[in-house]
C-alpha atoms as a PDB file:
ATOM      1  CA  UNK A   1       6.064  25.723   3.853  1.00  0.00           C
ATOM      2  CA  UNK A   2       5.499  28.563   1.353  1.00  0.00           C
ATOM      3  CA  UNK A   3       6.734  27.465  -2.323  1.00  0.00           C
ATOM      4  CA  UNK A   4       6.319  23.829  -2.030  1.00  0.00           C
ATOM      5  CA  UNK A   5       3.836  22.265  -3.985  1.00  0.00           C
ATOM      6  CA  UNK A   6       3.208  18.623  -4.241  1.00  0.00           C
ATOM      7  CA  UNK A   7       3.080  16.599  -7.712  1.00  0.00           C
ATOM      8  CA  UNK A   8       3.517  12.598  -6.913  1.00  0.00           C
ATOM      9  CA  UNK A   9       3.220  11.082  -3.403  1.00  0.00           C
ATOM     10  CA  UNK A  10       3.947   7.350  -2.176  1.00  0.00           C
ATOM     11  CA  UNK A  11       1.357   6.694   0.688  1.00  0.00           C
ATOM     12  CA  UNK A  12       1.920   2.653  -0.591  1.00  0.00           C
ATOM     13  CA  UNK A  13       5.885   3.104   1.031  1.00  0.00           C
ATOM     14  CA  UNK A  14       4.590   4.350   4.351  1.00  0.00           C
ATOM     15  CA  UNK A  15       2.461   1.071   4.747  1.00  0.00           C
ATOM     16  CA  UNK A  16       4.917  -1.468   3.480  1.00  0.00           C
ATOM     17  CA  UNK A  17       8.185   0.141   5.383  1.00  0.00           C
ATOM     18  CA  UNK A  18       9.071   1.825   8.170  1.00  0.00           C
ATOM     19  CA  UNK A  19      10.903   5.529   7.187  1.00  0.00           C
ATOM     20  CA  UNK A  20      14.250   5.666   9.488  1.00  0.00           C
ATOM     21  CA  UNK A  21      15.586   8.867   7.756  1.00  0.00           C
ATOM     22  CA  UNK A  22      14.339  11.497   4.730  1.00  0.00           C
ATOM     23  CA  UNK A  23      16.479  13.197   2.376  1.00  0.00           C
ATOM     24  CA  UNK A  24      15.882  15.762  -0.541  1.00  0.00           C
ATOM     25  CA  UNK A  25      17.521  15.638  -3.609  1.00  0.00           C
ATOM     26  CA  UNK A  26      17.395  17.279  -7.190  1.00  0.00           C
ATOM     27  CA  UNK A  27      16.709  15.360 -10.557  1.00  0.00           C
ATOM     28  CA  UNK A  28      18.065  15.282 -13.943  1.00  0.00           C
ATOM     29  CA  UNK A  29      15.402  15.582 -16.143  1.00  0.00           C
ATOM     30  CA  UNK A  30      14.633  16.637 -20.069  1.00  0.00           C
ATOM     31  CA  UNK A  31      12.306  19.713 -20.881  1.00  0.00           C
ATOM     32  CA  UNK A  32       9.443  18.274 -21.548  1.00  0.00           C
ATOM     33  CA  UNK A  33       9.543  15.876 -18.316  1.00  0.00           C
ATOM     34  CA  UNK A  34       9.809  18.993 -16.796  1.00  0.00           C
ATOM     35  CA  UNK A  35       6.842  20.718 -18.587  1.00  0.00           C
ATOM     36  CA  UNK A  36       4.799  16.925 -18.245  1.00  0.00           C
ATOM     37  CA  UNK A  37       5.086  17.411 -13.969  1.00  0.00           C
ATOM     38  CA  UNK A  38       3.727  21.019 -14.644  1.00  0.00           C
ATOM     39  CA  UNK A  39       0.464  19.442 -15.657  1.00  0.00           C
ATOM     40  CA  UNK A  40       1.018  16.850 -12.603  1.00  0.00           C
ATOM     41  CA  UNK A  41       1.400  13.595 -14.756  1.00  0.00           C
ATOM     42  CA  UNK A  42       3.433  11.366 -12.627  1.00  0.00           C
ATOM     43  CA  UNK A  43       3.386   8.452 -10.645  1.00  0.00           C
ATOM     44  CA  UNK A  44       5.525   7.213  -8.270  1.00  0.00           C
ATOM     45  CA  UNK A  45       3.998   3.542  -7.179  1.00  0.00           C
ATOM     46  CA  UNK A  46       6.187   1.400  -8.298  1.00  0.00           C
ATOM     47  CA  UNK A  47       9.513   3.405  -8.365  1.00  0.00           C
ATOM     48  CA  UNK A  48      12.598   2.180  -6.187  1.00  0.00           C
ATOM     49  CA  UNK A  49      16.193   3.864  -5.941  1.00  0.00           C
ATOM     50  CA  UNK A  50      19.699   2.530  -6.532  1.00  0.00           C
ATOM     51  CA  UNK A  51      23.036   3.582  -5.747  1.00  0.00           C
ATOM     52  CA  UNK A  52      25.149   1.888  -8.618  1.00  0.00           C
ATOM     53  CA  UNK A  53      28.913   3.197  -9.383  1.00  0.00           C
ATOM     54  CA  UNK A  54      28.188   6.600  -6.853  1.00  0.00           C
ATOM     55  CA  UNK A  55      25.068   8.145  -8.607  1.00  0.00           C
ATOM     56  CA  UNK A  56      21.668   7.556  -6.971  1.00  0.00           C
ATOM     57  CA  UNK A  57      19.165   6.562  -9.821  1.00  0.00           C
ATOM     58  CA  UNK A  58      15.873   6.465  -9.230  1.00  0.00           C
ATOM     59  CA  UNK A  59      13.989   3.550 -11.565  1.00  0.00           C
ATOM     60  CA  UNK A  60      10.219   2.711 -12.685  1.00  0.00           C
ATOM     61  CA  UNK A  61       9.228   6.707 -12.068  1.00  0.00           C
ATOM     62  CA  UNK A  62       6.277   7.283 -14.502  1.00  0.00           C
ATOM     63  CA  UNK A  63       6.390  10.902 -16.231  1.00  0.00           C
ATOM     64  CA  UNK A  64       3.282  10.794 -18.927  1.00  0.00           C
ATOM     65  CA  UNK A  65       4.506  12.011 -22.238  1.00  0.00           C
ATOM     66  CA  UNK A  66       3.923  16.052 -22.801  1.00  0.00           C
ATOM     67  CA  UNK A  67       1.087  16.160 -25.431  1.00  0.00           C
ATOM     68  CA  UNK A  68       2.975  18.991 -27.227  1.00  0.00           C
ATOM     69  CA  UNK A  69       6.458  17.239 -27.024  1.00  0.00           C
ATOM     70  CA  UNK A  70       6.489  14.991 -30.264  1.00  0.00           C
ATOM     71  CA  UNK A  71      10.251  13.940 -30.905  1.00  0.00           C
ATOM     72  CA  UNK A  72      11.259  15.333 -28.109  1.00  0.00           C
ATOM     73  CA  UNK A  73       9.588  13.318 -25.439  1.00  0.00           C
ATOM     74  CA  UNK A  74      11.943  10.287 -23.715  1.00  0.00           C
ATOM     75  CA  UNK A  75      10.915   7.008 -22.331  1.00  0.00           C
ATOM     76  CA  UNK A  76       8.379   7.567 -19.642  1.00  0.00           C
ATOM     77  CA  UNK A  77       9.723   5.100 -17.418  1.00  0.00           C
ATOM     78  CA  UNK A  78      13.477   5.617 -18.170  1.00  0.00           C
ATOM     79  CA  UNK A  79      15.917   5.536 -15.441  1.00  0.00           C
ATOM     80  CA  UNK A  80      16.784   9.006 -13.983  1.00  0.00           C
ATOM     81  CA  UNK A  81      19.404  10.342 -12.085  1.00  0.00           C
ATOM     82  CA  UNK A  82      19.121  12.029  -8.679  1.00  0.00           C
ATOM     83  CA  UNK A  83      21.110  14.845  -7.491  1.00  0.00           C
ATOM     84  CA  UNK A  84      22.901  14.735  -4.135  1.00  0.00           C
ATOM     85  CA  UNK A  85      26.167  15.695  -2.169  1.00  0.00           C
ATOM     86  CA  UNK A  86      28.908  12.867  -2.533  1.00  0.00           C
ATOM     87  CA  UNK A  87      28.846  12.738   1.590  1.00  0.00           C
ATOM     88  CA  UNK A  88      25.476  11.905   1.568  1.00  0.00           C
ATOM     89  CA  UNK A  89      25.962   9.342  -0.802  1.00  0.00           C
ATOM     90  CA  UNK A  90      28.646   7.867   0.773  1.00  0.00           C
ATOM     91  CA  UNK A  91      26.520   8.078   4.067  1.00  0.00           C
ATOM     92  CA  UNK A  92      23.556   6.414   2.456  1.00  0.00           C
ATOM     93  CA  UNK A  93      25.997   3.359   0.910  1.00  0.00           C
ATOM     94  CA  UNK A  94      27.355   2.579   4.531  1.00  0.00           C
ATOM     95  CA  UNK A  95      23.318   2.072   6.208  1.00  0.00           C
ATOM     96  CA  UNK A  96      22.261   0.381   3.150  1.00  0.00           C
ATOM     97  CA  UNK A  97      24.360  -2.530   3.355  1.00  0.00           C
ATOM     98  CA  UNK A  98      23.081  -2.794   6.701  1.00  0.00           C
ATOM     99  CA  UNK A  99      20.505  -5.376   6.831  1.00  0.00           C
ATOM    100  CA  UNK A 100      17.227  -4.976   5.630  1.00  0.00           C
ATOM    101  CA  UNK A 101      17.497  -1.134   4.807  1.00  0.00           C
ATOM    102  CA  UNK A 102      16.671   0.065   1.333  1.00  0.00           C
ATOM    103  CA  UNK A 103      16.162   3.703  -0.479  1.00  0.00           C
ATOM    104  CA  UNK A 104      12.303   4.601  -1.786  1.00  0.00           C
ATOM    105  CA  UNK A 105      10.894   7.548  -3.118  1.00  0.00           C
ATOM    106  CA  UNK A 106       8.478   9.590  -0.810  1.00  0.00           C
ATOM    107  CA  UNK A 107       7.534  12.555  -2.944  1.00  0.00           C
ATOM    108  CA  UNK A 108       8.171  14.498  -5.748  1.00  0.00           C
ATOM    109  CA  UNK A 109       7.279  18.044  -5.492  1.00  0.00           C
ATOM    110  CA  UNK A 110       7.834  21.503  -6.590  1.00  0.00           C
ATOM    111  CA  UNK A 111      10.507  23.800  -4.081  1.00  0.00           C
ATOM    112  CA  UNK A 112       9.921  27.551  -5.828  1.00  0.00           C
ATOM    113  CA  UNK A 113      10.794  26.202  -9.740  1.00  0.00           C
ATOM    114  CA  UNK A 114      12.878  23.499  -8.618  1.00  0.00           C
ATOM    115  CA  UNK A 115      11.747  19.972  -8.790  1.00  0.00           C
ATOM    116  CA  UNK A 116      12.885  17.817  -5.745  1.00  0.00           C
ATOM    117  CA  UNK A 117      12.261  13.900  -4.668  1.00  0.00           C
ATOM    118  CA  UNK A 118      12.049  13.608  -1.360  1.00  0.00           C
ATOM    119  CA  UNK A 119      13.957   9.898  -0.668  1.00  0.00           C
ATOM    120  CA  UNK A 120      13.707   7.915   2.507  1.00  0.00           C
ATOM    121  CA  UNK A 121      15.906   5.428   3.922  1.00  0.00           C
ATOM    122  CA  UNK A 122      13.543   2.869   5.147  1.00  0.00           C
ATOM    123  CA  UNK A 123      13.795  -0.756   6.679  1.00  0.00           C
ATOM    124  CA  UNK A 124      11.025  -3.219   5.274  1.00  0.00           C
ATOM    125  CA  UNK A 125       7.953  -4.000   7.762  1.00  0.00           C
ATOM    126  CA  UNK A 126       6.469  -8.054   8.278  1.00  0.00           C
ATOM    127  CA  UNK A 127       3.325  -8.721   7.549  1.00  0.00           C
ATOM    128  CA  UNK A 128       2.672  -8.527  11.408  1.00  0.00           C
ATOM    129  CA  UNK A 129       3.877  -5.047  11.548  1.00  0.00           C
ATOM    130  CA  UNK A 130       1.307  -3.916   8.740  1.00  0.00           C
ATOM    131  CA  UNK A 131      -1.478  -5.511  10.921  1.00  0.00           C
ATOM    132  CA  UNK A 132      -0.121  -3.768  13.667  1.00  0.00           C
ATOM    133  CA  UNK A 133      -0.532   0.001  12.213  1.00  0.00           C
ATOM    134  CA  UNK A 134      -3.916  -1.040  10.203  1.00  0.00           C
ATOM    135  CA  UNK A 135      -5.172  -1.775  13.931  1.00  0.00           C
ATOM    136  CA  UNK A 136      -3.959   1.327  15.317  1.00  0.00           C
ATOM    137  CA  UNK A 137      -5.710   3.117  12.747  1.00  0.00           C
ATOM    138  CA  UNK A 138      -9.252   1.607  13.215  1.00  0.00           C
ATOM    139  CA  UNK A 139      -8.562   2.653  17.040  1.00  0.00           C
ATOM    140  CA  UNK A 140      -8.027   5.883  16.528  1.00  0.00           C
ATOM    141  CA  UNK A 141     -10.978   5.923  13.842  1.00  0.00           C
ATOM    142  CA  UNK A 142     -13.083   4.792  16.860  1.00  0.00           C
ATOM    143  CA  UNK A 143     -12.118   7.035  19.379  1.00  0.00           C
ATOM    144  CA  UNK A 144     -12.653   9.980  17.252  1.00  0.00           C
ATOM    145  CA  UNK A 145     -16.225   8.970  15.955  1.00  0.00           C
ATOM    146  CA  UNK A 146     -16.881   8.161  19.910  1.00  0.00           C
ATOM    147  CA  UNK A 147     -14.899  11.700  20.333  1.00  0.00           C
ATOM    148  CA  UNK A 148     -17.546  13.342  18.182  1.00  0.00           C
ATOM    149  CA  UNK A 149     -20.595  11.818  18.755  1.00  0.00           C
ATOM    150  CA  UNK A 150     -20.213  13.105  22.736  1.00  0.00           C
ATOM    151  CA  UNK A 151     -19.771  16.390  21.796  1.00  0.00           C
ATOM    152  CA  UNK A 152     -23.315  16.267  20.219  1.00  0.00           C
END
């Protein structure tokens, strides 16, 4: 897609869960978070998202302090809010108190000069599952090596 451009991803949620549904949302952010995930200083890894009192907050989000910021910089890990449509909230309360579903962060990424976080409901994977995909993998690492030596 033309105008996207891609500052934090979370390959670590694909592994430990499996991603029923994605959803893009803004975030409320100070200007000098803003200028920090210019220079791409962000991180993602450890971040999880709560829906407390009908506001989706996103928590443990890393945005490195702007070097030129001084007083105005704000806790780097502080908890920020994400933007979405009430339905969507409501919508995203009712599956999560299903059973074993829970809201990550995907990605955080530019959309023209908008910053969005891509959110995903996901349901958590067993150790079994893991082994599962990991396998899969090395398969299909095999068959293309295989793939690639024939055509030589």
């Amino acid at each position: 897609m033309a105008g996207i451009k891609l500052i934090a991803n979370n390959k670590k949620a694909y592994h430990d869960y499996f991603i029923e549904e994605k959803f893009e949302c803004g975030i409320s952010l100070a200007g000098t978070e803003v200028k920090s995930l210019r220079t791409g200083k962000c991180s993602i890894k450890e971040s999880f998202v709560k829906i407390e009192d009908g506001q989706v907050m996103i928590y443990g989000m890393h945005i490195s302090p702007y070097e030129k910021g001084n007083i105005f910089n704000r806790d780097p890990l502080r908890i920020r809010k994400l933007l979405m449509h009430k339905h969507e909230i409501r919508r995203l309360i009712g599956k999560i108190k299903e059973k074993g579903y829970t809201l990550v962060p995907l990605q955080v990424y530019f959309k023209g000069s908008l910053i969005k976080v891509e959110i995903g409901l996901a349901k958590g994977k067993k150790l079994y599952d893991k082994r599962e995909d990991i396998a899969k993998k090395d398969m299909r690492r095999e068959t293309e090596r295989e793939f690639k030596q024939k055509l030589r």
